[in-house]
Protein backbone atom coordinates (compact mmCIF):
# COMPACT_ATOMS: atom_id res chain seq x y z
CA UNK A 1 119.20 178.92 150.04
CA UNK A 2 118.33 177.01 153.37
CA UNK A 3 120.64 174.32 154.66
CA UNK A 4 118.96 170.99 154.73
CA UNK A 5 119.48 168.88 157.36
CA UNK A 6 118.49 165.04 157.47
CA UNK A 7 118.52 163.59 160.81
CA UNK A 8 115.58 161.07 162.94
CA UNK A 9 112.15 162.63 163.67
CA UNK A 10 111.22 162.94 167.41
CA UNK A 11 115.03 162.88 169.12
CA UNK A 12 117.99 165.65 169.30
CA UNK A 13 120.51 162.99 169.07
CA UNK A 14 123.66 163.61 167.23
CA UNK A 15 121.63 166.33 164.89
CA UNK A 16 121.28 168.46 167.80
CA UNK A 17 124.66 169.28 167.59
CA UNK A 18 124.70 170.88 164.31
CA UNK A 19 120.90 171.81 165.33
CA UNK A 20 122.80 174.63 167.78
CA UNK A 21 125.52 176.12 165.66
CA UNK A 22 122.57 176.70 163.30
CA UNK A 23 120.55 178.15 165.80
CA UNK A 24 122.98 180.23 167.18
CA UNK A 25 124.23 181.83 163.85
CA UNK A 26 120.58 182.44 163.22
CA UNK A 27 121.25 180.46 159.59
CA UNK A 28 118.17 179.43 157.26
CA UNK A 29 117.92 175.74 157.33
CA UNK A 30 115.67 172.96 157.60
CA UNK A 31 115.07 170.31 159.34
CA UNK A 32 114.08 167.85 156.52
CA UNK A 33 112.27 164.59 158.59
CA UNK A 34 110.14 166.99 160.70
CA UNK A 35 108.66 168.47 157.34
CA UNK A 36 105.85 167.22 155.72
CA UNK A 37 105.31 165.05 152.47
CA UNK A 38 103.71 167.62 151.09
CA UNK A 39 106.64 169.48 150.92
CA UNK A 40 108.74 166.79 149.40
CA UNK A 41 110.03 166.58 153.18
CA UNK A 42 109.63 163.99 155.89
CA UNK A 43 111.19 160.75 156.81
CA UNK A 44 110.77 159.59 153.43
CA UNK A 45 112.65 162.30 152.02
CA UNK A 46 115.24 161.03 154.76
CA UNK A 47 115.33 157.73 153.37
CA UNK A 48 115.63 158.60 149.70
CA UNK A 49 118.91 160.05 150.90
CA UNK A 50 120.42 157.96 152.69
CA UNK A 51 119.42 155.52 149.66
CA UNK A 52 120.63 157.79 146.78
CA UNK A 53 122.29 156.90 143.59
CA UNK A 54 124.21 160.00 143.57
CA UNK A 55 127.89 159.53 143.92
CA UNK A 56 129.41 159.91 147.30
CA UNK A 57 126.20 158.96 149.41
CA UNK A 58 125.73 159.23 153.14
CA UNK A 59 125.81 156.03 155.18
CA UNK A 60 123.37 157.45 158.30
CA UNK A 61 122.33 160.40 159.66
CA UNK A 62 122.73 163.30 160.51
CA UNK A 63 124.04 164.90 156.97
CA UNK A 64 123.95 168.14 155.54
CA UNK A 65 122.91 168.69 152.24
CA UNK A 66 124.30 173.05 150.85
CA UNK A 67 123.33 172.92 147.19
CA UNK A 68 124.42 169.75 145.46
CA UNK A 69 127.23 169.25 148.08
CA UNK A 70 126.55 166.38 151.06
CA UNK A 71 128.30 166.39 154.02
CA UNK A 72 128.38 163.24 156.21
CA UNK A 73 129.06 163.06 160.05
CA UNK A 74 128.69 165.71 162.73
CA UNK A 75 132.44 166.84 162.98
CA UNK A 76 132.60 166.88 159.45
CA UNK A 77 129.48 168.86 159.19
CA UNK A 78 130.69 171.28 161.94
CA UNK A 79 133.98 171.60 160.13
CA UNK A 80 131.86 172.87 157.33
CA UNK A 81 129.79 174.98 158.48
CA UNK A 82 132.40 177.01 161.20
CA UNK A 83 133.79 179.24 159.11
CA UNK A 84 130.31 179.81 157.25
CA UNK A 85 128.91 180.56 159.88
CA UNK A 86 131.43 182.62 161.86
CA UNK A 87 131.38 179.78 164.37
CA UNK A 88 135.50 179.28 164.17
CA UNK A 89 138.68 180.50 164.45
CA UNK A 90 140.54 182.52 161.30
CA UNK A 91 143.24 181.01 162.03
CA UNK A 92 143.94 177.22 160.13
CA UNK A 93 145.85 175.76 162.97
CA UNK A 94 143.17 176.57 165.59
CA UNK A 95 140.47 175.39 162.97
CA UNK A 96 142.19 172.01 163.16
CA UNK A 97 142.37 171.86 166.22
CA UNK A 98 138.48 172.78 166.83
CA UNK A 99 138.26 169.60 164.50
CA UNK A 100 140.41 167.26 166.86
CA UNK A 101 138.39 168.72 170.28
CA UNK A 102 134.82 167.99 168.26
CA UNK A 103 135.76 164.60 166.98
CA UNK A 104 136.92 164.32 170.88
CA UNK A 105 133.42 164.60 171.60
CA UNK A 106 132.06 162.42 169.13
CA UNK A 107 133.91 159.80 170.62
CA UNK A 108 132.19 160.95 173.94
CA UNK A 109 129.13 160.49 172.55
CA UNK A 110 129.93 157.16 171.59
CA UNK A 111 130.51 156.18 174.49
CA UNK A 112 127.35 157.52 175.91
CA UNK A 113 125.45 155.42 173.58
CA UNK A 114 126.67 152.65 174.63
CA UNK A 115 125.56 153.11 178.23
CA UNK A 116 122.52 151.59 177.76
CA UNK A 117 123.52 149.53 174.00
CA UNK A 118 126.93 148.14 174.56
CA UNK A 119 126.01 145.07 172.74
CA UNK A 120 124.37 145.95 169.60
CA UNK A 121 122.18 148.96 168.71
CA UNK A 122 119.99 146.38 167.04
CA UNK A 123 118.49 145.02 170.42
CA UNK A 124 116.00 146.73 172.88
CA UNK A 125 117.70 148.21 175.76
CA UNK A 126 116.03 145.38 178.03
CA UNK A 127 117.41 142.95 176.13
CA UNK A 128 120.88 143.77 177.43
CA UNK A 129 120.18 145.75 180.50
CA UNK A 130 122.90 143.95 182.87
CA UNK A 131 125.12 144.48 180.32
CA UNK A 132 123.89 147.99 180.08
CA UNK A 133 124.62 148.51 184.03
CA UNK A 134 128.29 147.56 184.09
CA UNK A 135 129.42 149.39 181.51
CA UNK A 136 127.46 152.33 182.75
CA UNK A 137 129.16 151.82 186.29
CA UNK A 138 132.61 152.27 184.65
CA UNK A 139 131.67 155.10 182.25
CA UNK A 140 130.36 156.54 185.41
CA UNK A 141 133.49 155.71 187.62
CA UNK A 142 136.62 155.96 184.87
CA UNK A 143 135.40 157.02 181.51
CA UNK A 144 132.96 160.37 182.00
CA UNK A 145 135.46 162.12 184.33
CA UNK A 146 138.82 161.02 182.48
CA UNK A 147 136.73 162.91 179.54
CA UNK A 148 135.69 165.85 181.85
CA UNK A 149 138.98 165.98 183.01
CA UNK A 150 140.08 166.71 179.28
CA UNK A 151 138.34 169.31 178.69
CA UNK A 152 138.31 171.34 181.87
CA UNK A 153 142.31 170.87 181.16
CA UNK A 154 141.97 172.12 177.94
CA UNK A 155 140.15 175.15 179.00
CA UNK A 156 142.63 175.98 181.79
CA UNK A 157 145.46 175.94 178.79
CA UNK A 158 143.68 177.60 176.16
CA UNK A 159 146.39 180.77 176.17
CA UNK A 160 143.21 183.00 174.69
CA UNK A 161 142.11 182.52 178.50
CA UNK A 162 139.53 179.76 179.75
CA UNK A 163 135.83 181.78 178.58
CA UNK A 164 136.22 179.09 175.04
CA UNK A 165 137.50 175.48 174.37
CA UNK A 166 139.84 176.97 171.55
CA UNK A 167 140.63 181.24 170.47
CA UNK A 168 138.99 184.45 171.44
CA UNK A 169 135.74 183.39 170.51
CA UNK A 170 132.77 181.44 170.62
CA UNK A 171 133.13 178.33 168.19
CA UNK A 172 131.10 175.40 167.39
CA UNK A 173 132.87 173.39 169.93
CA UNK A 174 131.53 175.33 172.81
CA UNK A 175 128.34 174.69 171.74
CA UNK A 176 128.67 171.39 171.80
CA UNK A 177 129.89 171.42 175.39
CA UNK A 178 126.62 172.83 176.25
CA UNK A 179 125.10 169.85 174.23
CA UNK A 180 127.22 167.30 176.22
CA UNK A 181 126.50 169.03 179.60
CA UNK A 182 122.86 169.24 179.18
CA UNK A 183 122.72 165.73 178.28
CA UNK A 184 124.90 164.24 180.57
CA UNK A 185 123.04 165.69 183.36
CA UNK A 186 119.97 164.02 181.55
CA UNK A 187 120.90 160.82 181.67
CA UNK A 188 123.07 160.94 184.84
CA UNK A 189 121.92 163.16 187.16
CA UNK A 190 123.19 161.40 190.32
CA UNK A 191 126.87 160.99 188.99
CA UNK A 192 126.70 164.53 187.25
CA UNK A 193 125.30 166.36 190.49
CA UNK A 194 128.97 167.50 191.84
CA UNK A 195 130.30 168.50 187.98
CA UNK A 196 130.69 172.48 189.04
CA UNK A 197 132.91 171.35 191.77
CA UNK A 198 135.00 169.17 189.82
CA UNK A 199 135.03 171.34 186.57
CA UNK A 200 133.99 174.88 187.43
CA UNK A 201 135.38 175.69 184.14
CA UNK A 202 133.80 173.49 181.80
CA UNK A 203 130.20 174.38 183.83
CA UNK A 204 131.16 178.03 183.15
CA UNK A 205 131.16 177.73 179.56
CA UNK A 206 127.57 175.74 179.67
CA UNK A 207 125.90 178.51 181.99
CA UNK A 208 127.46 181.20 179.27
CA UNK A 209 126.08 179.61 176.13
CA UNK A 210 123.03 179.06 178.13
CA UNK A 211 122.75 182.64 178.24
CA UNK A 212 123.03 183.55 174.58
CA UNK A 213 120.12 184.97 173.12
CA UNK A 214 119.83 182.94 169.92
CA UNK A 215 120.25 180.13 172.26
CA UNK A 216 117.77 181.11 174.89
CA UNK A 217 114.99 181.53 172.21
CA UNK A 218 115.88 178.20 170.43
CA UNK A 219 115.61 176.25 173.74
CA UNK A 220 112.43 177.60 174.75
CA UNK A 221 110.90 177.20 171.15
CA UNK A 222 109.56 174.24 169.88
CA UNK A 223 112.04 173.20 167.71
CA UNK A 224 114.41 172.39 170.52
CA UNK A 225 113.03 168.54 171.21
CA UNK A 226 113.49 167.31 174.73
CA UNK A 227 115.35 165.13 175.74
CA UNK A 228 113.87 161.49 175.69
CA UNK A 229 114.62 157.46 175.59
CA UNK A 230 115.35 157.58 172.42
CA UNK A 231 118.08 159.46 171.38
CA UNK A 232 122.20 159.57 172.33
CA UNK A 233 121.37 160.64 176.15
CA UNK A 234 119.07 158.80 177.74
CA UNK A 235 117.83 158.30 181.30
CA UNK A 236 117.27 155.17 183.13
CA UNK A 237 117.54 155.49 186.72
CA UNK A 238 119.18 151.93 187.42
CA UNK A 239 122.20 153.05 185.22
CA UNK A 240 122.54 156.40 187.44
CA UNK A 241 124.77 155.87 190.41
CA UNK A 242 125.96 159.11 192.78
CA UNK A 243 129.87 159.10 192.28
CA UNK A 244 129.42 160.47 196.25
């Protein structure tokens, strides 16, 4: 049986991150807004989900529906799937602490957002577009590399050696640094232009997923959405600023 997953039409967003650990354990699953009605798909199908009498319900995408079980939230979806998939470590301690480095990110990516929304997600983006600028001068300045700075740390430390965020092997987590890369250099690609100096370590790790097969077909296949003003990562050139 096919995973379902229910995230926005049109945008990666936050469902590209399971999106890749799907893709790159070459699991059945589909993507249930991009379907069509006919199929009992689409964004309606979405909707009736995130609406559902069933106990337990989802308050907003992305979720993961295996079978009658729902799984809310993108670290708790990933947490899920790893081991499924063969997309984390054996080990329990190192699976929890895959957990911690993803829910790391998620707070990354919350932060990201609200680049160009830090005053409500309800309003247009022009609506609060000074706003917008000076809090994307001190993500730019402070937040982005006290985050980069994480993680290139925790690569350095990893005792397995510095080719994964966490064990021997590739784990959900490093695909999401690709994610977080490729979409940072989206939206910012003035204050992202120097990141292989900085973090040779963390770039590393992008260019290696990169290079996966499963990955390499899923990217150039038309599944893999790009990136646009609509989603997490977005680019608006009076937010970019070099850092140089």
């Amino acid at each position: 049986m096919a995973y379902e997953l229910y995230y926005w039409d049109g945008l990666q967003g936050r469902g590209e991150f399971v999106r890749l650990a799907l893709e790159e354990a070459g699991a059945p699953y589909v993507d249930v807004a991009r379907g069509e009605k006919e199929d009992g798909q689409g964004i309606g199908a979405l909707m009736a989900g995130l609406e559902s009498d069933e106990p337990y319900p989802p308050y907003a995408p992305p979720f993961l529906r295996d079978g009658d079980l729902i799984v809310p939230h993108v670290a708790n979806i990933l947490f899920y799937l790893g081991p499924k998939l063969k997309l984390a470590p054996r080990d329990e301690g190192l699976r929890i602490i895959a957990n911690g480095l993803q829910l790391t990110i998620a707070d990354l990516v919350t932060e990201v957002h609200d680049t160009h929304h830090p005053i409500a997600s309800g309003l247009y983006y022009e609506d609060q577009q000074d706003a917008a600028k000076a809090r994307s001068k001190d993500f730019i300045q402070h937040r982005m590399p006290k985050f980069m700075r994480y993680f290139e740390r925790v690569l350095v430390h990893n005792p397995d050696g510095p080719q994964h965020m966490v064990g021997t092997a590739l784990s959900y987590v490093d695909l999401s640094m690709f994610q977080i890369v490729e979409g940072l250099r989206y939206a910012f690609p003035k204050a992202t232009k120097h990141l292989a100096g900085h973090y040779p370590n963390v770039i590393a790790l992008h260019d290696a997923v990169a290079a996966r097969p499963a990955i390499v077909a899923y990217l150039q296949s038309e599944r893999r959405l790009a990136f646009n003003e609509t989603g997490i990562f977005r680019h608006y050139p009076e937010l970019d600023r070099a850092t140089h």
